[in-house]
C-alpha atoms as a PDB file:
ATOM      1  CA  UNK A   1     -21.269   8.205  -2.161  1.00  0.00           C
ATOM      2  CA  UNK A   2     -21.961   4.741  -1.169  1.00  0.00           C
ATOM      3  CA  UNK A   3     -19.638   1.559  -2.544  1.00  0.00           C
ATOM      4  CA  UNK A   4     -21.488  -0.891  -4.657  1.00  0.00           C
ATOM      5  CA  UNK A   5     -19.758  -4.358  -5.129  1.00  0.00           C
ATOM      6  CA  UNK A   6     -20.272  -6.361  -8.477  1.00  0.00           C
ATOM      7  CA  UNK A   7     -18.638  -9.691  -8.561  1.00  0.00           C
ATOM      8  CA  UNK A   8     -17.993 -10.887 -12.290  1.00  0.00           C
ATOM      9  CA  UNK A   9     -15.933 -13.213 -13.275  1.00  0.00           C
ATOM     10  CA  UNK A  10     -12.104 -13.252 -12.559  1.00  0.00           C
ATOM     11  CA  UNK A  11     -12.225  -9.844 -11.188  1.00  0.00           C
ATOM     12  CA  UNK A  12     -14.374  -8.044  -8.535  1.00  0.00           C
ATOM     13  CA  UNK A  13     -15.025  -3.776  -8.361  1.00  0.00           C
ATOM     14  CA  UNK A  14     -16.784  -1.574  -6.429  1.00  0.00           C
ATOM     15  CA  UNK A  15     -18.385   1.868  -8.276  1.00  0.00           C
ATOM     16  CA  UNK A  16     -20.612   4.729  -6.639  1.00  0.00           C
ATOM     17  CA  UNK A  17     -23.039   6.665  -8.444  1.00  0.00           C
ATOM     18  CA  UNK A  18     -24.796   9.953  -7.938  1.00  0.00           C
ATOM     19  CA  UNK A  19     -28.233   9.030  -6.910  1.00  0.00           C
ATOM     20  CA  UNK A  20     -27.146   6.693  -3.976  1.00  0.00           C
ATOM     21  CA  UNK A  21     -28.845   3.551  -5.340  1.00  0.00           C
ATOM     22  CA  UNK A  22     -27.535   0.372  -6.170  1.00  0.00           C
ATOM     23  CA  UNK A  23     -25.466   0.036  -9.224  1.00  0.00           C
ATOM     24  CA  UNK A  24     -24.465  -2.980 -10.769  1.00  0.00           C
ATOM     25  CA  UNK A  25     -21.933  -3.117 -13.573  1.00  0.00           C
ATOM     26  CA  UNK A  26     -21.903  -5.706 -16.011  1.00  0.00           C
ATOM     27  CA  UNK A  27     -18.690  -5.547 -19.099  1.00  0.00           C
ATOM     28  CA  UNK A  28     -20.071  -4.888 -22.662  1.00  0.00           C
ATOM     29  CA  UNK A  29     -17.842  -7.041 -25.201  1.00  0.00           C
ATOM     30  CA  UNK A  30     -14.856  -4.713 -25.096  1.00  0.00           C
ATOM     31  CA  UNK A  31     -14.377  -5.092 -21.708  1.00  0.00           C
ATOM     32  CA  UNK A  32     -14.793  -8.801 -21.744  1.00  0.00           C
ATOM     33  CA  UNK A  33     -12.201  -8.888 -24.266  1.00  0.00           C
ATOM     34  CA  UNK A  34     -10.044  -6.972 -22.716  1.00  0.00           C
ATOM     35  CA  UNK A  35     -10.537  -8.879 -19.929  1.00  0.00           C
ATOM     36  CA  UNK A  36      -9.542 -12.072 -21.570  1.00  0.00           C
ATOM     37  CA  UNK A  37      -6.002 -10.504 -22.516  1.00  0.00           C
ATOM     38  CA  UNK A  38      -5.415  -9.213 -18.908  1.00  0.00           C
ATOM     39  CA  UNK A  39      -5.699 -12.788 -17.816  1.00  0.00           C
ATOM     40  CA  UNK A  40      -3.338 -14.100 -19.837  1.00  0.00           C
ATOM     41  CA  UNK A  41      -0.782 -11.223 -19.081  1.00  0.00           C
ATOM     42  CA  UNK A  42      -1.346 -12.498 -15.449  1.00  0.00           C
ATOM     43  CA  UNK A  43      -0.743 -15.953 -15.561  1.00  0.00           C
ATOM     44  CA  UNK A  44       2.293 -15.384 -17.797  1.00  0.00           C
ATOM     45  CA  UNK A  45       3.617 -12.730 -14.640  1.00  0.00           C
ATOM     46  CA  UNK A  46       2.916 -15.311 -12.345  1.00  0.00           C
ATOM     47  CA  UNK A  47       5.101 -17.366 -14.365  1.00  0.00           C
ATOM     48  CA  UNK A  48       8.188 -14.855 -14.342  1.00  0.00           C
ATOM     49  CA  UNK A  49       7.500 -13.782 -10.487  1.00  0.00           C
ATOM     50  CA  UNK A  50       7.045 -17.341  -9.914  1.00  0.00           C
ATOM     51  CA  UNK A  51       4.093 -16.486  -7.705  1.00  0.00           C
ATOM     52  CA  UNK A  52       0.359 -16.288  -7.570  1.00  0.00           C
ATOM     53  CA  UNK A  53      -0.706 -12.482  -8.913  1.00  0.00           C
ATOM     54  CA  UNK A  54      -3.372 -10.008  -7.390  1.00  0.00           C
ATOM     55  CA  UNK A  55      -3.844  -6.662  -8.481  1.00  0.00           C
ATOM     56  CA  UNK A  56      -5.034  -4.162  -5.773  1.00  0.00           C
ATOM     57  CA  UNK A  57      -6.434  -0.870  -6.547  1.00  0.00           C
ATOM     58  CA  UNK A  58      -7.935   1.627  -4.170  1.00  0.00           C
ATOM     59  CA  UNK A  59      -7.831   3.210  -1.075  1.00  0.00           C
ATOM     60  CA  UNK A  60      -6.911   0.790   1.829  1.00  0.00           C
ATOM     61  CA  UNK A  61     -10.269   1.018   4.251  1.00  0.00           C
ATOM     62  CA  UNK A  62     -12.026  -0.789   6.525  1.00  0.00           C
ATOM     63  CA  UNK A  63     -14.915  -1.490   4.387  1.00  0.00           C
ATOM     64  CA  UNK A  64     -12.680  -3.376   1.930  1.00  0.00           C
ATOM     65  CA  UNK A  65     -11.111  -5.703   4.252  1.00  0.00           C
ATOM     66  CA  UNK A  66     -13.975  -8.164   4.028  1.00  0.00           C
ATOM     67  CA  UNK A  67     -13.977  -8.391   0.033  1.00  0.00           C
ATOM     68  CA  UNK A  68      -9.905  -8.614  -0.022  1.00  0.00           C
ATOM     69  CA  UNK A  69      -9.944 -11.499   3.085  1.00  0.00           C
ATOM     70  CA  UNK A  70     -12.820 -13.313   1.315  1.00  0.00           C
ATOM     71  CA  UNK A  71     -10.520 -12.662  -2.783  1.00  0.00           C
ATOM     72  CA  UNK A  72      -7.176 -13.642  -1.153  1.00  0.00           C
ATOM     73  CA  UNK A  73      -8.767 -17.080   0.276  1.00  0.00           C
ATOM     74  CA  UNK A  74     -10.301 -17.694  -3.347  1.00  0.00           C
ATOM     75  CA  UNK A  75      -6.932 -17.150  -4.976  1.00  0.00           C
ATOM     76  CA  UNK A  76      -5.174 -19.195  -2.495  1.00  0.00           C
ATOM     77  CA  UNK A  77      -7.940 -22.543  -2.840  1.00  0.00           C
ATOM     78  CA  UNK A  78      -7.634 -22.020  -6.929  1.00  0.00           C
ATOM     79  CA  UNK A  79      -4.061 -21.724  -7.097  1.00  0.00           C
ATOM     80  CA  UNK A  80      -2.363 -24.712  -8.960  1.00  0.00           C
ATOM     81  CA  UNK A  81       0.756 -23.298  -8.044  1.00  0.00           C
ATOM     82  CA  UNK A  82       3.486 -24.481  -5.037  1.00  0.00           C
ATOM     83  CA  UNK A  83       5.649 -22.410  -4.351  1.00  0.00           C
ATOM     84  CA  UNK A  84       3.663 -20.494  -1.818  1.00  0.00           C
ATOM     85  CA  UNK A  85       3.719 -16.799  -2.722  1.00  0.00           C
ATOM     86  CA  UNK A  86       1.932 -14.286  -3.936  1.00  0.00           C
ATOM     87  CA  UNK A  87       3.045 -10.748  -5.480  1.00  0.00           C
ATOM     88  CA  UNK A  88       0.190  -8.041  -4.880  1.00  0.00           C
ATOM     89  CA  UNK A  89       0.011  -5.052  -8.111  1.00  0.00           C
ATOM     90  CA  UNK A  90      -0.616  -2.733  -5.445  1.00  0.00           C
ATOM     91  CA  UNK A  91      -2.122   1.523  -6.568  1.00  0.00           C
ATOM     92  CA  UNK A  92      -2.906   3.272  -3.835  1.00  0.00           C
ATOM     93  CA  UNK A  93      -3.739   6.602  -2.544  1.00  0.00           C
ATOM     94  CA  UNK A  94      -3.364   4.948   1.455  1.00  0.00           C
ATOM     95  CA  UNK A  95      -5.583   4.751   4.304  1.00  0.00           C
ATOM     96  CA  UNK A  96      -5.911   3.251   7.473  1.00  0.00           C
ATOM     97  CA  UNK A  97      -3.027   1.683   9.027  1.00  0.00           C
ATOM     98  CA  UNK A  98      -5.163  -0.393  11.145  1.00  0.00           C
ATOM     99  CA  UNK A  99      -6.702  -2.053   7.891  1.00  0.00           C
ATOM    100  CA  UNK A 100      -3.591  -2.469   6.899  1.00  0.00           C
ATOM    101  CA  UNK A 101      -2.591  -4.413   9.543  1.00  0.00           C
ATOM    102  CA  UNK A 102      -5.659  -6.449   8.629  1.00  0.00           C
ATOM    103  CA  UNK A 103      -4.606  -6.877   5.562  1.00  0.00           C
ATOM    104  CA  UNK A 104      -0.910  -8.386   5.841  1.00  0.00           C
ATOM    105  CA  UNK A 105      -1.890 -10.853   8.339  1.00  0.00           C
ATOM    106  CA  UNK A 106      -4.574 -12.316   5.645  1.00  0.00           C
ATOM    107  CA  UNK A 107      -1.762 -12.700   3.206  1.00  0.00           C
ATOM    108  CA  UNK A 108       0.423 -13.945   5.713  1.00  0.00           C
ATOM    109  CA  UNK A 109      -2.155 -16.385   6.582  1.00  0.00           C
ATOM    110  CA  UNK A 110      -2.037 -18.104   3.699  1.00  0.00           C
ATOM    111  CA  UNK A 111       1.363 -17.213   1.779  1.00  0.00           C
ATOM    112  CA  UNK A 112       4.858 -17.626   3.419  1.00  0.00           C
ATOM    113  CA  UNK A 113       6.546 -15.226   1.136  1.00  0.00           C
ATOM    114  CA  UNK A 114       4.582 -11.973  -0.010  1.00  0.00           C
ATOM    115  CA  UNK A 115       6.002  -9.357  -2.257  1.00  0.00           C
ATOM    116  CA  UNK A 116       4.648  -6.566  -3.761  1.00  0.00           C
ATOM    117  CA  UNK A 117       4.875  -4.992  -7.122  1.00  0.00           C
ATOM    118  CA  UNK A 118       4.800  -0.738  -7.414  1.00  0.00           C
ATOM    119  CA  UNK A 119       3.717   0.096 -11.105  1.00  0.00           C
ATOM    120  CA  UNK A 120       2.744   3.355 -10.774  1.00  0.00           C
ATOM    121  CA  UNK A 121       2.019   4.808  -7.205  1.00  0.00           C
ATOM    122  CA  UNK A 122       1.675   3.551  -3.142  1.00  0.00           C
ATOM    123  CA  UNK A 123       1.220   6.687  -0.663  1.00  0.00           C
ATOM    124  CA  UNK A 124       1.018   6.656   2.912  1.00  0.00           C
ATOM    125  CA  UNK A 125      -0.416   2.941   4.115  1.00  0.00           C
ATOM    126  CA  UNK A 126      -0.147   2.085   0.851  1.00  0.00           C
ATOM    127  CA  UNK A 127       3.673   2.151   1.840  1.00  0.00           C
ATOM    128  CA  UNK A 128       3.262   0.694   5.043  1.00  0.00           C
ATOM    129  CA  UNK A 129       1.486  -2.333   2.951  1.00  0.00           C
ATOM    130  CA  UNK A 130       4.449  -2.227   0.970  1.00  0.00           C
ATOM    131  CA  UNK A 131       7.073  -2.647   3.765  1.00  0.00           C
ATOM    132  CA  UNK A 132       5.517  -5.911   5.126  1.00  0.00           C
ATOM    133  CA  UNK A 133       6.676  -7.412   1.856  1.00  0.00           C
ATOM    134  CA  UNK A 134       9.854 -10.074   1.393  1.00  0.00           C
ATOM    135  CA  UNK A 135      10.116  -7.824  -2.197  1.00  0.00           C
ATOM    136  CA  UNK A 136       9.607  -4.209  -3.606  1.00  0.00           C
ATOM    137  CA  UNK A 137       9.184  -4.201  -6.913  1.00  0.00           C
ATOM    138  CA  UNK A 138       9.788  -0.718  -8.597  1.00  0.00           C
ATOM    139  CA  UNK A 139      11.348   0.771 -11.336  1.00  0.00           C
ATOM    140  CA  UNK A 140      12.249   4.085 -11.846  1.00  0.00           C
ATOM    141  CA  UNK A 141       8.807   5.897 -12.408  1.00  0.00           C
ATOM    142  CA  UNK A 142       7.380   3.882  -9.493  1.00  0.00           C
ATOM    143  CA  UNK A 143       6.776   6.049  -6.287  1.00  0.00           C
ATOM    144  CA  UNK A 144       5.701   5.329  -2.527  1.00  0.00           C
ATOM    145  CA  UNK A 145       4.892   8.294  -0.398  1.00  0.00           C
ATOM    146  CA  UNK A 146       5.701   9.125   3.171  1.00  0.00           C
ATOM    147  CA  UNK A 147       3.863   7.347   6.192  1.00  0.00           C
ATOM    148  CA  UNK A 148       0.750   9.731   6.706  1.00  0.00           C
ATOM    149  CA  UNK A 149      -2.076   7.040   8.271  1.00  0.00           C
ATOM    150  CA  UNK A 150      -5.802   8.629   7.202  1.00  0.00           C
ATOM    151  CA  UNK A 151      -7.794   8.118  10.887  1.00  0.00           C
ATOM    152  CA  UNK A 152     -11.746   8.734  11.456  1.00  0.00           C
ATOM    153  CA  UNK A 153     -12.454  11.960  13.129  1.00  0.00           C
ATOM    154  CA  UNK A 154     -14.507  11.297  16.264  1.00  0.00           C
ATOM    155  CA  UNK A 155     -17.059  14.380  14.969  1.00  0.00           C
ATOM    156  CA  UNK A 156     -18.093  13.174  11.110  1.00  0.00           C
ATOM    157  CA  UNK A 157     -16.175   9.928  10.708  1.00  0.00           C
ATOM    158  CA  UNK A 158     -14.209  11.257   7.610  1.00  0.00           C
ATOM    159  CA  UNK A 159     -10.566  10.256   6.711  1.00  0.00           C
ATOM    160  CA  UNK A 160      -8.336  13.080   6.830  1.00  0.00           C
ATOM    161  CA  UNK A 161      -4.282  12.809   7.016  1.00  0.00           C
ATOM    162  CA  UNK A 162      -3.216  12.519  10.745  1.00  0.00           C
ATOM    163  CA  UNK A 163       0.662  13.982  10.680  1.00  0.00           C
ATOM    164  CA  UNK A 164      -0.105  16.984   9.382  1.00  0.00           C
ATOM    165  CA  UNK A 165      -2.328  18.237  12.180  1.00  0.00           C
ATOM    166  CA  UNK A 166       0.207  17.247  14.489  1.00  0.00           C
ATOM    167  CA  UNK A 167       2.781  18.630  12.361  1.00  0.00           C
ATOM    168  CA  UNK A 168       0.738  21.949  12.952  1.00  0.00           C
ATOM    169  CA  UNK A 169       0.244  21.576  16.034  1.00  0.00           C
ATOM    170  CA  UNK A 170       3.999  21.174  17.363  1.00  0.00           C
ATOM    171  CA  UNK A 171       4.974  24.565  14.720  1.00  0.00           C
ATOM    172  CA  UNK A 172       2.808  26.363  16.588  1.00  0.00           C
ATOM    173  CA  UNK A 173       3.727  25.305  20.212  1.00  0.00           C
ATOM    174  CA  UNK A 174       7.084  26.001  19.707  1.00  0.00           C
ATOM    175  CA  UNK A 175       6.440  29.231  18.922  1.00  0.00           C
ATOM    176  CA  UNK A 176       7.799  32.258  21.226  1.00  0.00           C
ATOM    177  CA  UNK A 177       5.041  34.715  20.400  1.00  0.00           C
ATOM    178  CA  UNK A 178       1.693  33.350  18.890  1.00  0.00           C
ATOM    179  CA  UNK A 179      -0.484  35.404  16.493  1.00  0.00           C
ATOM    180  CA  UNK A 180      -4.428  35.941  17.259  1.00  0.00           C
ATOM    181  CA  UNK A 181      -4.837  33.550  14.188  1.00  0.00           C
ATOM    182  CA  UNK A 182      -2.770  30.746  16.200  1.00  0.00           C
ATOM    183  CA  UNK A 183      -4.644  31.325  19.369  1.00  0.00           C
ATOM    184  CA  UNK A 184      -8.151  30.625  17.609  1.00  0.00           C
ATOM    185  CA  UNK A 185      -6.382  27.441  15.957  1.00  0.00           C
ATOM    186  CA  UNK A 186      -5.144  25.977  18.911  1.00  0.00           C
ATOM    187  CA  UNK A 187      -8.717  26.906  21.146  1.00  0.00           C
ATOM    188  CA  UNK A 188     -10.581  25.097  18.290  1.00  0.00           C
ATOM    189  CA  UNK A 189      -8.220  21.831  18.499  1.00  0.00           C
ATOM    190  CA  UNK A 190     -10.097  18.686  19.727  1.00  0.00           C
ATOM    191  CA  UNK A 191      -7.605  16.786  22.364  1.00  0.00           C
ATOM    192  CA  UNK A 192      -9.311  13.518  21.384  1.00  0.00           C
ATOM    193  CA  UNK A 193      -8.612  13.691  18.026  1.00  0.00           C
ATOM    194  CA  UNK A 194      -4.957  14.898  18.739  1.00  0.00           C
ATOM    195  CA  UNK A 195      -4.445  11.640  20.553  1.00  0.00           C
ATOM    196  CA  UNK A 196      -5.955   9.805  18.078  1.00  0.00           C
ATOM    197  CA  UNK A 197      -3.847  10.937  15.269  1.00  0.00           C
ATOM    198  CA  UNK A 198      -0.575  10.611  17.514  1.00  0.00           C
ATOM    199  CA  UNK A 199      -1.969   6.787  18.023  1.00  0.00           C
ATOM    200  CA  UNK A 200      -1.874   6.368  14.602  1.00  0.00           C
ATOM    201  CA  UNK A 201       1.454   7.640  14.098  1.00  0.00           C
ATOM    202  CA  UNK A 202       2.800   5.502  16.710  1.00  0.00           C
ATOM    203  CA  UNK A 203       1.021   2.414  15.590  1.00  0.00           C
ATOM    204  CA  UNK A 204       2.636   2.981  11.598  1.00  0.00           C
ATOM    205  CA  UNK A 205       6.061   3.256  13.084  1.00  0.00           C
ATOM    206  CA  UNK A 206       5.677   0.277  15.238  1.00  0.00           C
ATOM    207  CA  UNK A 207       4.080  -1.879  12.055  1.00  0.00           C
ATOM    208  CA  UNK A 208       6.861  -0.778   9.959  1.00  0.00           C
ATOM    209  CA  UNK A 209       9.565  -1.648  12.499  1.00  0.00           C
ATOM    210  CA  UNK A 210       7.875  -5.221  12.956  1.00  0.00           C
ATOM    211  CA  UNK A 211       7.491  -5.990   9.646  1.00  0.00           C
ATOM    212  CA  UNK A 212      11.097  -4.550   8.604  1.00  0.00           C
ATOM    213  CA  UNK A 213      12.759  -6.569  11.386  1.00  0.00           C
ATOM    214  CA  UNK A 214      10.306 -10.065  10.399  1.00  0.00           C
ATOM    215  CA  UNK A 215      10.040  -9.994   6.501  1.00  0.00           C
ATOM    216  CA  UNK A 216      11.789  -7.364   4.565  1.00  0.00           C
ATOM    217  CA  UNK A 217      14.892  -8.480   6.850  1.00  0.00           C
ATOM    218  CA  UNK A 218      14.989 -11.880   7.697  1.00  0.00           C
ATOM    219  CA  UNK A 219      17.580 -12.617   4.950  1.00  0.00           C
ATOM    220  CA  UNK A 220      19.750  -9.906   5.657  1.00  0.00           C
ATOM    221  CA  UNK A 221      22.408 -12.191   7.845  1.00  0.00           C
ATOM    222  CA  UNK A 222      25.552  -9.965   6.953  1.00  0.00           C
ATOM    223  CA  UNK A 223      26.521  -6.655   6.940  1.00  0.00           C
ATOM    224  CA  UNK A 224      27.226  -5.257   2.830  1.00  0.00           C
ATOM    225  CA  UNK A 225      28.887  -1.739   3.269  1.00  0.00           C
ATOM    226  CA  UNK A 226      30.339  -0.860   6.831  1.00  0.00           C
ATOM    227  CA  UNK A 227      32.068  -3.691   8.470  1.00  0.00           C
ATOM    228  CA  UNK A 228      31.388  -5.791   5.110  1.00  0.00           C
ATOM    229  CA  UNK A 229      30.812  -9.812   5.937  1.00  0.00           C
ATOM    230  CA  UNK A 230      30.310  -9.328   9.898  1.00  0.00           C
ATOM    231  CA  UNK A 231      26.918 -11.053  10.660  1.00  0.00           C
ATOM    232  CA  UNK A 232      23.883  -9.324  11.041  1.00  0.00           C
ATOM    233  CA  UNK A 233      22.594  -8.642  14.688  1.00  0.00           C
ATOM    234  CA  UNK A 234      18.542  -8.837  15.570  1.00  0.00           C
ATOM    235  CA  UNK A 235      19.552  -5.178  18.009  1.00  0.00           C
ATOM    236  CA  UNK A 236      21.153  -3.934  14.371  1.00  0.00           C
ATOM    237  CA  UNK A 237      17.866  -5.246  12.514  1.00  0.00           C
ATOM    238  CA  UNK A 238      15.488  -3.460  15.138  1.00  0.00           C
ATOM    239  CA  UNK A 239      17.643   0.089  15.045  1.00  0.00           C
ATOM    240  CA  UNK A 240      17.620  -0.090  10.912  1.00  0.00           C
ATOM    241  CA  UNK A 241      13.444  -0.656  10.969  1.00  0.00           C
ATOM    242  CA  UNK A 242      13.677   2.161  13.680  1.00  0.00           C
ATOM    243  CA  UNK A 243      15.454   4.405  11.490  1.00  0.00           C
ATOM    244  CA  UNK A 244      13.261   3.913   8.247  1.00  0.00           C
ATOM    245  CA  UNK A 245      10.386   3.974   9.967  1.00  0.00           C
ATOM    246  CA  UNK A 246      11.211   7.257  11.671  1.00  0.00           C
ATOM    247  CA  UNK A 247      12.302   8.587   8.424  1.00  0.00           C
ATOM    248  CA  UNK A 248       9.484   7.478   6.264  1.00  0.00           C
ATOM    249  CA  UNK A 249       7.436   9.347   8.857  1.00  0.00           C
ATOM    250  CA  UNK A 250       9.106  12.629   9.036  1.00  0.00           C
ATOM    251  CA  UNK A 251       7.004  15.115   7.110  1.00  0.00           C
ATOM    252  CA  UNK A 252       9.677  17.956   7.702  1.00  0.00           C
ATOM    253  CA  UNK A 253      12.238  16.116   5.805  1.00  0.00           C
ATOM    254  CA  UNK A 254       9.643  15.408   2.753  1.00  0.00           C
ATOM    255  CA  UNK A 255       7.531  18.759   3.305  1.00  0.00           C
ATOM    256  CA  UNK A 256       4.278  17.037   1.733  1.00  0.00           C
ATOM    257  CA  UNK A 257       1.780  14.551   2.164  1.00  0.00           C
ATOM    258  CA  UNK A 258       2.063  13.964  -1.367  1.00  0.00           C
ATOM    259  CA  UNK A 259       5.488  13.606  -2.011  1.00  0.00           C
ATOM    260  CA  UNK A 260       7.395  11.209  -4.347  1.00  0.00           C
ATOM    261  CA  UNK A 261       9.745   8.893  -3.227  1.00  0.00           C
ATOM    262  CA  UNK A 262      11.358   7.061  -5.774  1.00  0.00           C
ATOM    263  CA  UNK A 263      13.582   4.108  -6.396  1.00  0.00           C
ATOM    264  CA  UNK A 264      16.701   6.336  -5.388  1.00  0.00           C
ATOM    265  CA  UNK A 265      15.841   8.275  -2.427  1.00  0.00           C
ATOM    266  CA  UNK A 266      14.027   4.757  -0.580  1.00  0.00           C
ATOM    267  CA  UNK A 267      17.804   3.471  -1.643  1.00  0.00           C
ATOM    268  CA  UNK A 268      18.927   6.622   0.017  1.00  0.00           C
ATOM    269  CA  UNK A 269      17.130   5.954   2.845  1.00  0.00           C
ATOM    270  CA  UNK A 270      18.790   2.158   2.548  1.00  0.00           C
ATOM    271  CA  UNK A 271      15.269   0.338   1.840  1.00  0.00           C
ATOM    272  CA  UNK A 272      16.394  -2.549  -0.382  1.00  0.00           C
ATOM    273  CA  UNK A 273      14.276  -1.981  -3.624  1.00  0.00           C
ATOM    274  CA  UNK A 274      14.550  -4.484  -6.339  1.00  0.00           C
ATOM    275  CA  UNK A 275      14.864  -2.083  -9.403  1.00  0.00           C
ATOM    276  CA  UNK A 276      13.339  -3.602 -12.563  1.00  0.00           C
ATOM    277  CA  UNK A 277      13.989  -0.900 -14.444  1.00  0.00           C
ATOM    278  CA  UNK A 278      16.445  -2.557 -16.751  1.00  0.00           C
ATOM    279  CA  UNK A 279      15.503  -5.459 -16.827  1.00  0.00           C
ATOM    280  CA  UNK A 280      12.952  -5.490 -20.306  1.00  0.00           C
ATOM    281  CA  UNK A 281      11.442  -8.713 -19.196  1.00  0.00           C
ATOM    282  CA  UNK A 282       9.792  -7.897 -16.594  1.00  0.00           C
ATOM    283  CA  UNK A 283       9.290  -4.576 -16.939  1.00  0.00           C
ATOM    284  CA  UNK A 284       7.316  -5.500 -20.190  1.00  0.00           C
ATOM    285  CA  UNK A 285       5.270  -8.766 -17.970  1.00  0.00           C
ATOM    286  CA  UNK A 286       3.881  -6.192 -15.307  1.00  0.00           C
ATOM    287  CA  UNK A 287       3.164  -3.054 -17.404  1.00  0.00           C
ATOM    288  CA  UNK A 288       1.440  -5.420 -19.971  1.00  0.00           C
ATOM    289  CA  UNK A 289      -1.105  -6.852 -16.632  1.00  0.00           C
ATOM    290  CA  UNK A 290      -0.928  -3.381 -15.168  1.00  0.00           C
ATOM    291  CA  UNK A 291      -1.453  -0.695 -17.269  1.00  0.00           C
ATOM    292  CA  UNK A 292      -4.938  -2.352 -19.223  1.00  0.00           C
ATOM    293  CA  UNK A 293      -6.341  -2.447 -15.476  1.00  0.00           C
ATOM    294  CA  UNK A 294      -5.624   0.806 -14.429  1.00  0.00           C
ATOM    295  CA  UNK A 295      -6.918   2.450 -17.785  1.00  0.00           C
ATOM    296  CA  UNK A 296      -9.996   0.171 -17.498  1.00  0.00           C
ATOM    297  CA  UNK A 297     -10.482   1.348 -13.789  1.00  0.00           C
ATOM    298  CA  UNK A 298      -9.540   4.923 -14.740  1.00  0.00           C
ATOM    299  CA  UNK A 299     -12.127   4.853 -17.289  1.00  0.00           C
ATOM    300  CA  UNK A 300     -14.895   3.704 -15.285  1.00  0.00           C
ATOM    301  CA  UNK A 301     -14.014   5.730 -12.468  1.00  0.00           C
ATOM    302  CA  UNK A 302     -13.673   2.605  -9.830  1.00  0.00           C
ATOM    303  CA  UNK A 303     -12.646   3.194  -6.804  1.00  0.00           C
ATOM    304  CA  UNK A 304     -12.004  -0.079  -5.694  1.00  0.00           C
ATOM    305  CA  UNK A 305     -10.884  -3.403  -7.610  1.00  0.00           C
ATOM    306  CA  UNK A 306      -9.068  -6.743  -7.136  1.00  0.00           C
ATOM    307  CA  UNK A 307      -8.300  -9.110 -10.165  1.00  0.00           C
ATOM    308  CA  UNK A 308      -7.101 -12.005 -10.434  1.00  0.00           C
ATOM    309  CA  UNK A 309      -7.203 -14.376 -13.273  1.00  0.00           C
ATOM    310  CA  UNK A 310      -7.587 -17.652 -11.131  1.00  0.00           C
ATOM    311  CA  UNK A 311     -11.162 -16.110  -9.322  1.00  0.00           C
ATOM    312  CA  UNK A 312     -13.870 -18.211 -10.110  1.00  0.00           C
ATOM    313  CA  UNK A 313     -17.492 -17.747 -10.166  1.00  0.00           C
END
């Protein structure tokens, strides 16, 4: 299916359709009204965040990067608001880690503090996304997803899950006796795209550590738990980012692509998660934005949208 972009008013979506021809969707008068509430929802969570407000769905690919670089600097030039940051309403299945990259230095570009908000779900780069943030914001039915980077095969172009072929791969070569099944799997394995997907588990890793060590951590100046008040080291820093990232990326300790990881085992893992769980007020503010957007997008079947109520024309 090929994305179609329609740019309305305060919010922009791309849909497919089943005939490959261009679709443009216009909101009938429920959506508009709808519409209207969702914008004030946001500007009053800007107003408890105390930050400007995007809300990101969709898979995180290269042939977004141009409509989220282009809504970002929008947001930015209509923003009334000085203080600088911006919280991004991020749902996402993942995708490319090199988009990804993309993306956080277009935020960074223009906000000096950047947090991000976890309603419902952020797997794979939708994680790494995540850990470039000052702030996670999740309560306890949110859920990121371990590291898996989607990559273009060199043969069709399509997305597919790197770790787990290399996952495969090392079962099976540490193997003492291979069955005939094995031997046909490994003969059929393309080198390049071996390399490729070990590229883009490298590159994750190393994003995560960066980030960790430049954002997530730069107010982390003394030590909370072992050797309580002693300051903070940049070599302590880098081997904590090392450890996550390694972690985050280890599918034999999570044994699926899919898996949950929740406000207690990213604590477990000593992430730093800001839990809204109990606190009513804001867990009220961002499921009142979030949850009309995802059933409107749900509804229409979008696979991509940004919002923002400060998006003109």
């Amino acid at each position: 299916m090929i994305p179609m972009l329609s740019l309305q008013k305060k919010y922009i979506f791309l849909t497919t359709n089943r005939r490959r021809t261009e679709h443009i969707m216009t909101p009938d008068h429920f959506d508009r009204s709808i519409f209207e509430v969702v914008n004030n929802r946001a500007q009053k969570l800007e107003g408890v965040l105390e930050s400007d407000v995007i809300f990101y769905h969709g898979s995180i690919y290269p042939q977004y990067f141009r409509y989220f670089r282009d809504f970002v600097e929008q947001v930015k030039r209509a923003s009334k608001r000085s203080d600088n940051a911006i919280s991004v309403i991020l749902r996402t299945g993942g995708g490319s880690a090199e988009t990804t990259e993309r993306m956080v230095g277009v935020l960074r570009k223009h906000y000096n503090t950047v947090n991000f908000v976890v309603p419902d779900v952020a797997m794979s780069a939708g994680t790494i996304f995540c850990m470039s943030g000052d702030k996670i914001y999740m309560d306890y039915a949110s859920t990121l997803g371990p590291i898996d980077p989607q990559v273009p095969t060199p043969d069709t172009g399509d997305y597919v899950p790197a770790l787990g072929y290399l996952d495969k791969v090392q079962e099976l070569t540490v193997k003492g006796q291979l069955a005939p099944a094995d031997v046909v799997m490994l003969k059929s394995l393309d080198l390049a795209k071996l390399a490729l997907f070990e590229q883009a588990r490298e590159l994750s890793i190393e994003l995560l550590k960066k980030w960790l060590v430049e954002y997530k951590f730069r107010n982390w100046t003394q030590h909370r738990t072992t050797n309580r008040g002693a300051p903070v080291t940049e070599h302590e820093k880098a081997e904590r980012a090392e450890q996550i990232a390694r972690d985050l990326a280890d599918h034999r300790m999570w044994r699926s692509h899919g898996r949950s990881l929740d406000v207690k085992k990213l604590t477990d893992l000593r992430i730093e998660i800001d839990d809204y769980s109990d606190d009513e007020a804001l867990r009220n503010a961002i499921r009142e934005y979030n949850d009309p957007l995802t059933g409107f997008v749900d509804r229409m079947r979008t696979e991509f949208m940004l919002h923002s109520h400060n998006v003109p024309l």
